[in-house]
PDB file of N, CA and C in Angstrom:
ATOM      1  N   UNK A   1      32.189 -35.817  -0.549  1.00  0.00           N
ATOM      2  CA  UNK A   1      31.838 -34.707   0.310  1.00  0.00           C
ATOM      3  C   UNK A   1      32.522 -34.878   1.665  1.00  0.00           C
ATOM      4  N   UNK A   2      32.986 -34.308   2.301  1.00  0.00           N
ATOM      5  CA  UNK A   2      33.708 -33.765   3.828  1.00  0.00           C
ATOM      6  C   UNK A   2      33.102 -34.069   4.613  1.00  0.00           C
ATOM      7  N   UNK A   3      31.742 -34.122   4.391  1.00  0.00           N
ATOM      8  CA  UNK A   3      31.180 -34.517   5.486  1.00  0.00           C
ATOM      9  C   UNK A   3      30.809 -35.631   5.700  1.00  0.00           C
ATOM     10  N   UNK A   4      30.531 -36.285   4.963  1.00  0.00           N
ATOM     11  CA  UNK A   4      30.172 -38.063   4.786  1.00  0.00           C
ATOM     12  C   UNK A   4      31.553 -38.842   5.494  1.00  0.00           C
ATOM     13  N   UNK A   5      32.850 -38.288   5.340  1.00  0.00           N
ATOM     14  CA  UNK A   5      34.074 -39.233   5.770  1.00  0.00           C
ATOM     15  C   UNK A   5      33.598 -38.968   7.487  1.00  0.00           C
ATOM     16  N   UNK A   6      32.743 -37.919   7.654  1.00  0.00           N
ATOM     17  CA  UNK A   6      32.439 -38.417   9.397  1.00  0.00           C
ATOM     18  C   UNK A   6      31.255 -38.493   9.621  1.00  0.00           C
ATOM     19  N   UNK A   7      30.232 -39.248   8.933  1.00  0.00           N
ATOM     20  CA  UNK A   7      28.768 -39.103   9.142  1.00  0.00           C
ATOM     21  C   UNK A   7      28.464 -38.115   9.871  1.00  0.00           C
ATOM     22  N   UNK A   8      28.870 -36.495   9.376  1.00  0.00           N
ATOM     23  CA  UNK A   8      28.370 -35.501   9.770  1.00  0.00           C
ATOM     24  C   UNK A   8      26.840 -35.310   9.367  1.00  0.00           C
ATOM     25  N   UNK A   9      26.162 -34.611  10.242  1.00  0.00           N
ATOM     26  CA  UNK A   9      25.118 -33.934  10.234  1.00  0.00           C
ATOM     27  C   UNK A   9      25.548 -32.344   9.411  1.00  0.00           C
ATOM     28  N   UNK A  10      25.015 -31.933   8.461  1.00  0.00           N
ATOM     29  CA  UNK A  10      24.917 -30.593   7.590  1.00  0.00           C
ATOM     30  C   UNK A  10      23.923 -29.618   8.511  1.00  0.00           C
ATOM     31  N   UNK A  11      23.978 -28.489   8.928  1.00  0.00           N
ATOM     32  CA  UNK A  11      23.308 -27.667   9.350  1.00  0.00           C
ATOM     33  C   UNK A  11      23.322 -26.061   8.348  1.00  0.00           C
ATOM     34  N   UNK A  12      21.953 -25.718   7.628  1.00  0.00           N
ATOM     35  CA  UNK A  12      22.358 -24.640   7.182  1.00  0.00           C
ATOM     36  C   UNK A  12      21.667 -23.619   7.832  1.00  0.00           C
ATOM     37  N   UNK A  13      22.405 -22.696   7.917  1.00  0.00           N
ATOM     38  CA  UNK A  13      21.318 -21.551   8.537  1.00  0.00           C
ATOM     39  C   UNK A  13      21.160 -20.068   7.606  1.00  0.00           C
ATOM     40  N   UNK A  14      20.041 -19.464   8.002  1.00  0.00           N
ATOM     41  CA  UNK A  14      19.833 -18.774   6.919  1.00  0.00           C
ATOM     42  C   UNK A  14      18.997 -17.327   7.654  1.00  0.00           C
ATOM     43  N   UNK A  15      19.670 -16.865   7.934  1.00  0.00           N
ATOM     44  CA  UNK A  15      19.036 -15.542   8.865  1.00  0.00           C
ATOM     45  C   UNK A  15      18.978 -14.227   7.590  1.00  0.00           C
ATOM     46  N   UNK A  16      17.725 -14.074   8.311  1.00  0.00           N
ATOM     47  CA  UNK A  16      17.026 -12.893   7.551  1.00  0.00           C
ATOM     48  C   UNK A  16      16.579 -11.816   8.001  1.00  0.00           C
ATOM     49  N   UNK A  17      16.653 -10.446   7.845  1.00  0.00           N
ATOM     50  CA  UNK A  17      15.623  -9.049   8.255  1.00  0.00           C
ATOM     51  C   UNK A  17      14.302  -9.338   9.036  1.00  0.00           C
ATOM     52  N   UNK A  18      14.145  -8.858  10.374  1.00  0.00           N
ATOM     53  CA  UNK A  18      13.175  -9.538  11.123  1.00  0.00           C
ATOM     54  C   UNK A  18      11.975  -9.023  10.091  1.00  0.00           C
ATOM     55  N   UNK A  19      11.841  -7.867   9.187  1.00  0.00           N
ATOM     56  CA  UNK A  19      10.585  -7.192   8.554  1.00  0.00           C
ATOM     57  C   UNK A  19      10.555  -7.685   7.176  1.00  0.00           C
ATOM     58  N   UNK A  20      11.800  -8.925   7.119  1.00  0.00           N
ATOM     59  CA  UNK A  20      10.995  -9.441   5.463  1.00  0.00           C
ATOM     60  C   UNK A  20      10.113 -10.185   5.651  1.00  0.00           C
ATOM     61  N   UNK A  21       9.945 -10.175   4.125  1.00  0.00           N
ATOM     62  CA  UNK A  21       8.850 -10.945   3.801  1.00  0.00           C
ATOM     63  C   UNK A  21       8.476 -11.834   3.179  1.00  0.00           C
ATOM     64  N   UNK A  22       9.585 -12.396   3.025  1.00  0.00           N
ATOM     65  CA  UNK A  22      10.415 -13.213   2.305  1.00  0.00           C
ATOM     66  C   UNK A  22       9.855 -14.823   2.598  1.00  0.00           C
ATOM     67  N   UNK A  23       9.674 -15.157   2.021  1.00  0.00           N
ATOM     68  CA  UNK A  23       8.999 -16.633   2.111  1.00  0.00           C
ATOM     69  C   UNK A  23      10.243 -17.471   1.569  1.00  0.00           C
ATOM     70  N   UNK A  24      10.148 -18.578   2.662  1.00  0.00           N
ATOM     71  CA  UNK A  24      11.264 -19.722   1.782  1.00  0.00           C
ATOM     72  C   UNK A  24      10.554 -21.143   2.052  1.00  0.00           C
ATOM     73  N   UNK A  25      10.627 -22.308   1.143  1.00  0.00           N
ATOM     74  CA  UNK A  25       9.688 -23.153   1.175  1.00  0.00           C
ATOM     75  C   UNK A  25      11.120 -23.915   1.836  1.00  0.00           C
ATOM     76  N   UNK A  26      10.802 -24.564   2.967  1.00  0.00           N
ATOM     77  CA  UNK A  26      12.203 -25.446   3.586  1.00  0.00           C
ATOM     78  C   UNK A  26      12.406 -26.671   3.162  1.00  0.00           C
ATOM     79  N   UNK A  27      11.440 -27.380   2.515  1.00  0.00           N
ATOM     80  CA  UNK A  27      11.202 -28.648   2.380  1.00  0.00           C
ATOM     81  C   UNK A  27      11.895 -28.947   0.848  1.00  0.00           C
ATOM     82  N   UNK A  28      11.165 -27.893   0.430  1.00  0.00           N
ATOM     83  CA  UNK A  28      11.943 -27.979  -1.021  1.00  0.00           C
ATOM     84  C   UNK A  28      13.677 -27.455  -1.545  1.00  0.00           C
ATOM     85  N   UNK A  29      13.525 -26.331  -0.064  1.00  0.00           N
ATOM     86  CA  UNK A  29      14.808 -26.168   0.056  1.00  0.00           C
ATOM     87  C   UNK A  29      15.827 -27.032  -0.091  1.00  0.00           C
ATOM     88  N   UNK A  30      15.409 -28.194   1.093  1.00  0.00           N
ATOM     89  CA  UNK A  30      16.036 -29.435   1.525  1.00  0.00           C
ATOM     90  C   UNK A  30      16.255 -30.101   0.620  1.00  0.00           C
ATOM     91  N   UNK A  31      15.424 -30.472   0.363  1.00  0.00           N
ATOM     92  CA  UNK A  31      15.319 -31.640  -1.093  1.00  0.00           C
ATOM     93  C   UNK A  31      15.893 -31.147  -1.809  1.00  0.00           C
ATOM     94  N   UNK A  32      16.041 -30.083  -2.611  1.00  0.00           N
ATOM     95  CA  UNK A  32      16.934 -29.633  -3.747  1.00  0.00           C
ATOM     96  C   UNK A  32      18.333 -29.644  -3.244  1.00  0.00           C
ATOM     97  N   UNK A  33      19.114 -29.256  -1.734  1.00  0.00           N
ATOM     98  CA  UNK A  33      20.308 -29.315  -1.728  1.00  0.00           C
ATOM     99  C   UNK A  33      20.436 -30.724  -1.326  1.00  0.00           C
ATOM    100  N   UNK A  34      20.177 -32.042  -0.592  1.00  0.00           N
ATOM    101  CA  UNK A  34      19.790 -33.389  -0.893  1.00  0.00           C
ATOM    102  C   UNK A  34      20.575 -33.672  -2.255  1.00  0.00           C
ATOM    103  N   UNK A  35      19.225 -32.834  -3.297  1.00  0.00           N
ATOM    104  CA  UNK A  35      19.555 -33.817  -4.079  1.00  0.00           C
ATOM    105  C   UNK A  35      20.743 -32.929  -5.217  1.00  0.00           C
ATOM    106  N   UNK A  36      21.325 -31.914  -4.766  1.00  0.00           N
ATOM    107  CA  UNK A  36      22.794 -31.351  -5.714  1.00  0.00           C
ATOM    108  C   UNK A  36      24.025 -32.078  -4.276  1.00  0.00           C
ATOM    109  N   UNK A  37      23.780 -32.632  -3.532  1.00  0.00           N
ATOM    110  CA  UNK A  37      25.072 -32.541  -3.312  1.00  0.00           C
ATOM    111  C   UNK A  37      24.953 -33.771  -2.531  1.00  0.00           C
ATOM    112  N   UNK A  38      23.859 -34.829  -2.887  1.00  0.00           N
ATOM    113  CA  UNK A  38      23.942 -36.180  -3.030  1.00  0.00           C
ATOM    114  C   UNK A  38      24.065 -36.517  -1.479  1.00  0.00           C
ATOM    115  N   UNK A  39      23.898 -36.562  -0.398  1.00  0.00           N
ATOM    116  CA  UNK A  39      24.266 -36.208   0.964  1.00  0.00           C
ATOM    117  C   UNK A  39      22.657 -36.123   1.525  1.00  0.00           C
ATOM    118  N   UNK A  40      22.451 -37.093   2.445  1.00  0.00           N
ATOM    119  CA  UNK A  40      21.137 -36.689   3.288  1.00  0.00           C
ATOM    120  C   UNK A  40      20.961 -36.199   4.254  1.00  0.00           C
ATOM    121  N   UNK A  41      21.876 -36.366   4.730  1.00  0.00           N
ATOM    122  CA  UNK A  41      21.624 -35.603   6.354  1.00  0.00           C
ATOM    123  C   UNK A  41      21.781 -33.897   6.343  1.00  0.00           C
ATOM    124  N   UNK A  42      20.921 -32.660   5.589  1.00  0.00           N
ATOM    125  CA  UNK A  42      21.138 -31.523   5.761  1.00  0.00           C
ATOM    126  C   UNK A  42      19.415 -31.080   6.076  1.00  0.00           C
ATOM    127  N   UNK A  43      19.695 -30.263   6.960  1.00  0.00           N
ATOM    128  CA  UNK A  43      18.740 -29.803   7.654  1.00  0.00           C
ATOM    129  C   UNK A  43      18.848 -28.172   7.409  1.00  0.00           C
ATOM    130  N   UNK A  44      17.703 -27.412   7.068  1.00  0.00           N
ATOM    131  CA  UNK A  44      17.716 -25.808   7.356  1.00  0.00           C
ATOM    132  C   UNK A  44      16.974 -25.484   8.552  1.00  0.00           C
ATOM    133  N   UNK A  45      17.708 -24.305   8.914  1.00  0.00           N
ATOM    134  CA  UNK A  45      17.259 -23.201   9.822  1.00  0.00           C
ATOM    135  C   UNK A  45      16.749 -21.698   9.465  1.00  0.00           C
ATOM    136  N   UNK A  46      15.786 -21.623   9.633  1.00  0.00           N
ATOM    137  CA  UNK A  46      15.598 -19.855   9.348  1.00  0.00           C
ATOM    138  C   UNK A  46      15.577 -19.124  10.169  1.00  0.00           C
ATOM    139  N   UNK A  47      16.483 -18.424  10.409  1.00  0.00           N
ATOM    140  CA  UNK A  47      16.261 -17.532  11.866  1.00  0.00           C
ATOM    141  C   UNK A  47      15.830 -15.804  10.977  1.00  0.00           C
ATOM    142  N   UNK A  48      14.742 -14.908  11.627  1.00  0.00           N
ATOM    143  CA  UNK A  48      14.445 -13.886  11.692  1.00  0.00           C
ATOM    144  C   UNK A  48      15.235 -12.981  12.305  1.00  0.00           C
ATOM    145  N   UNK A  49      15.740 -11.816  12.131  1.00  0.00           N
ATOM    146  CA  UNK A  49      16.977 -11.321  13.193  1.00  0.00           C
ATOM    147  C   UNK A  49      17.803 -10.068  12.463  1.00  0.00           C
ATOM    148  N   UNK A  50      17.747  -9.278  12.652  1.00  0.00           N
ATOM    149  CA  UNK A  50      18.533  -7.901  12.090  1.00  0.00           C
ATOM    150  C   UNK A  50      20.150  -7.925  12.584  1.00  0.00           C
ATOM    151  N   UNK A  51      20.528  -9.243  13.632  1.00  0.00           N
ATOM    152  CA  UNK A  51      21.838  -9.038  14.038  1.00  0.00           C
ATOM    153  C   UNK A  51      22.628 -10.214  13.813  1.00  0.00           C
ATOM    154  N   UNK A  52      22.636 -10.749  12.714  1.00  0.00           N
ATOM    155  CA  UNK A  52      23.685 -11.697  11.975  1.00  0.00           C
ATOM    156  C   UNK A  52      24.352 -12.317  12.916  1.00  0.00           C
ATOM    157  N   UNK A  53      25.684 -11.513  13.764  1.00  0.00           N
ATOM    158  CA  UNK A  53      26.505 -12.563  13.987  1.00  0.00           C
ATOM    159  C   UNK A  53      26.259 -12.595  15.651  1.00  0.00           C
ATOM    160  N   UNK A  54      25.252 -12.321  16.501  1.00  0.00           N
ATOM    161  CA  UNK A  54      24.001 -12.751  17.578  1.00  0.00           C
ATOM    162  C   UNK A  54      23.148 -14.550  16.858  1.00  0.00           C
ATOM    163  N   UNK A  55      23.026 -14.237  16.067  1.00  0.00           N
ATOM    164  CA  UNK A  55      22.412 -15.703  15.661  1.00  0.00           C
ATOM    165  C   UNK A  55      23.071 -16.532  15.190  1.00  0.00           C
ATOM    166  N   UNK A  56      24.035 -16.260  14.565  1.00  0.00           N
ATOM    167  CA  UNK A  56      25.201 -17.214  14.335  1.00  0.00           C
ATOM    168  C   UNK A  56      25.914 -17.634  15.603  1.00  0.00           C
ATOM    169  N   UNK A  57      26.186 -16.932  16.277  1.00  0.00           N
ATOM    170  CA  UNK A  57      27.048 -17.208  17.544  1.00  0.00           C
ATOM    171  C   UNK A  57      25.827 -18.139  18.197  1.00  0.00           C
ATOM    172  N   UNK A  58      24.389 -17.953  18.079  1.00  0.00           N
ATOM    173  CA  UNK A  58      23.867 -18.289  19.729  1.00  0.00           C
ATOM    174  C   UNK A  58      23.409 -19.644  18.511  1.00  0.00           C
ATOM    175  N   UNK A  59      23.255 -20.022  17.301  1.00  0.00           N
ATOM    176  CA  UNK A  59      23.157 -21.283  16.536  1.00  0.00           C
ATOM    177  C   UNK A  59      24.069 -22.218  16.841  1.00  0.00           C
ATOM    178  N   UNK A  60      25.487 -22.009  16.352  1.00  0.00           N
ATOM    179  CA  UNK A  60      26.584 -22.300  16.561  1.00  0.00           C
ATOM    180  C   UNK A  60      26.847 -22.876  18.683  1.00  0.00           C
ATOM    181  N   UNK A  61      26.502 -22.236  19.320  1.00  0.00           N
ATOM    182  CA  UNK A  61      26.466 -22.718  20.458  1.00  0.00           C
ATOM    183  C   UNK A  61      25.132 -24.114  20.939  1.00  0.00           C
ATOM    184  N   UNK A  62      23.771 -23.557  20.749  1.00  0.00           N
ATOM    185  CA  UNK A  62      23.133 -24.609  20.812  1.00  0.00           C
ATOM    186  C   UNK A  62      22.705 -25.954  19.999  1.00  0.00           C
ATOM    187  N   UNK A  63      23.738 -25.635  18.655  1.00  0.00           N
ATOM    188  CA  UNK A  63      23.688 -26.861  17.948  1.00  0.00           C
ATOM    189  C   UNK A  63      25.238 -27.630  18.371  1.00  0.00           C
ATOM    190  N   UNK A  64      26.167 -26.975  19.176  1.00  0.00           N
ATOM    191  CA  UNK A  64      27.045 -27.824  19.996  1.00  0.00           C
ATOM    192  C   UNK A  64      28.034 -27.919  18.624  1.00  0.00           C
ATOM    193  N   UNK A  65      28.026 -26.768  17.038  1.00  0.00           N
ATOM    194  CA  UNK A  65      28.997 -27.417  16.151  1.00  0.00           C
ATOM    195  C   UNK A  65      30.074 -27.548  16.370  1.00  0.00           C
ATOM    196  N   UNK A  66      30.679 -28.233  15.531  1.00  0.00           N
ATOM    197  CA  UNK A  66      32.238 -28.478  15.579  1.00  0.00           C
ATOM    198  C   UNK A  66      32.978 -27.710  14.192  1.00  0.00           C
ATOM    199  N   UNK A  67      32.130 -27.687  13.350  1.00  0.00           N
ATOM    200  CA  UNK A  67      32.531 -26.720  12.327  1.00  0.00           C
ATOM    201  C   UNK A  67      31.266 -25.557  11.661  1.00  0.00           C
ATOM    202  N   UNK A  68      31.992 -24.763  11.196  1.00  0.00           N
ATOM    203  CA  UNK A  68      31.247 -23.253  10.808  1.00  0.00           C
ATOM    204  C   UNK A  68      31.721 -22.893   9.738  1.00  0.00           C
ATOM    205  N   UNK A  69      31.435 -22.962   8.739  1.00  0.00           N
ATOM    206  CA  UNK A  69      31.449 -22.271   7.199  1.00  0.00           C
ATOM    207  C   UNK A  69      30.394 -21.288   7.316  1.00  0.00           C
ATOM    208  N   UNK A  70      31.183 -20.476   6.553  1.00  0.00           N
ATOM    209  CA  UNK A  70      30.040 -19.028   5.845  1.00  0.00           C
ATOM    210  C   UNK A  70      30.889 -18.727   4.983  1.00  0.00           C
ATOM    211  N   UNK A  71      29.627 -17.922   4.246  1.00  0.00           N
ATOM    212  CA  UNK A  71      29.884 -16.929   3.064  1.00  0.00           C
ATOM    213  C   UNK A  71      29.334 -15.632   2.564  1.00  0.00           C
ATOM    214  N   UNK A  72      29.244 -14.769   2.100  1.00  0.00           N
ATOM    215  CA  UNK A  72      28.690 -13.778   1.493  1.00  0.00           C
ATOM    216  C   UNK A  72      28.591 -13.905  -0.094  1.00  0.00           C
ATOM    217  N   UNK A  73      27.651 -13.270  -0.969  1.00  0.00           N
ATOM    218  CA  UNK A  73      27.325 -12.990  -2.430  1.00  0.00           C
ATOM    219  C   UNK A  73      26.684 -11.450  -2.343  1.00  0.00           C
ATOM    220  N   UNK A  74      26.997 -11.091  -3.511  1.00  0.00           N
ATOM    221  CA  UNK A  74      25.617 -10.310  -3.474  1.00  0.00           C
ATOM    222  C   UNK A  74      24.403 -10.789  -3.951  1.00  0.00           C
ATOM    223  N   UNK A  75      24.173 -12.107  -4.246  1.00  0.00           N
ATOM    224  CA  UNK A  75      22.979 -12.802  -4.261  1.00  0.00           C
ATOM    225  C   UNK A  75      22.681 -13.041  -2.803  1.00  0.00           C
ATOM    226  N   UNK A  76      21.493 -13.269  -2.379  1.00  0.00           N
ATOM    227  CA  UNK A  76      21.511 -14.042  -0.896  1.00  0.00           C
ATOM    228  C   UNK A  76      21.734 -16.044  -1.322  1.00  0.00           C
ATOM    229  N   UNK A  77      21.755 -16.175  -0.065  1.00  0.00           N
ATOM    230  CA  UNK A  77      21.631 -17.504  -0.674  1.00  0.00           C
ATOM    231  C   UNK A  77      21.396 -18.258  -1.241  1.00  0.00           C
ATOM    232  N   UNK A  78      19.184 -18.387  -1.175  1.00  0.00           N
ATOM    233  CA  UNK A  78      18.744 -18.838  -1.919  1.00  0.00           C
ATOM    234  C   UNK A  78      18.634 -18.693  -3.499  1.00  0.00           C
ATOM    235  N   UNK A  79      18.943 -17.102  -3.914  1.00  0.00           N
ATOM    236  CA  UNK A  79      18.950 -16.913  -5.152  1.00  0.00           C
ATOM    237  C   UNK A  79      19.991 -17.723  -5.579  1.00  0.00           C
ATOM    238  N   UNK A  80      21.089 -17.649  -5.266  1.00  0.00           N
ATOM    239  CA  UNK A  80      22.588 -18.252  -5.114  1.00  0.00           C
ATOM    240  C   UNK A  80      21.691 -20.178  -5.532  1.00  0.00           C
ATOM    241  N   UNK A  81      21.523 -20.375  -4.372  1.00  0.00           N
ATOM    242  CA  UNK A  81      20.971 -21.721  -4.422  1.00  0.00           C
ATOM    243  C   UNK A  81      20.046 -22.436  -5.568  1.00  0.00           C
ATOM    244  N   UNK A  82      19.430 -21.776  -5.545  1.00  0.00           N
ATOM    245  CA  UNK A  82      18.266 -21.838  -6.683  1.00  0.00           C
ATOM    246  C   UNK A  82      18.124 -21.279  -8.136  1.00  0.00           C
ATOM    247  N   UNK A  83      19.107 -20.585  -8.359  1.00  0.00           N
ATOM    248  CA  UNK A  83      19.837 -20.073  -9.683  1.00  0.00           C
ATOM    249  C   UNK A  83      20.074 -21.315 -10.570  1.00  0.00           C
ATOM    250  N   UNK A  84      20.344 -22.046  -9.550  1.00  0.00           N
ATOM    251  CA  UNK A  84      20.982 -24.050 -10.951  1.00  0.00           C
ATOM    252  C   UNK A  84      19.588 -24.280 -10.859  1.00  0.00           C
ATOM    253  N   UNK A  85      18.700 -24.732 -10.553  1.00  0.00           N
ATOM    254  CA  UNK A  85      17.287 -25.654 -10.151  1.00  0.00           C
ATOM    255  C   UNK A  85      16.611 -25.024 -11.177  1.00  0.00           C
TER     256      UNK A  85
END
């Protein structure tokens, strides 16, 4: 993994419709990507927010990253995520 050659820290973030309703369990979140991609240090974020790239930008600034991956599906993530499990 890419990130282990620099004992990076993993940050995922996961912004959602301030009016869902959407429940995500984080812990198990964690633990399941932990344990597909063998790597401990990943942490989630859930941000609430109708304006995507406002929370990406103001994440991206107070977590000080040095790198930024994204993506789109027409799954959201977690379905995406949790589709193997």
């Amino acid at each position: 993994m890419f990130a282990s050659l620099f004992k990076a820290s993993i940050h995922v973030l996961h912004v959602i419709p301030k009016e869902s309703a959407k429940k995500i369990d984080v812990k198990k979140t964690v633990a399941s990507l932990i344990k597909q991609t063998n790597y401990p240090d990943i942490s989630l974020h859930i941000s609430k927010s109708d304006h995507i790239t406002d929370e990406v930008d103001a994440f991206v600034v107070n977590q000080k990253a040095d790198l930024l991956t994204m993506f789109t599906h027409k799954l959201d993530f977690y379905e995406k995520l949790l589709a193997e499990v």
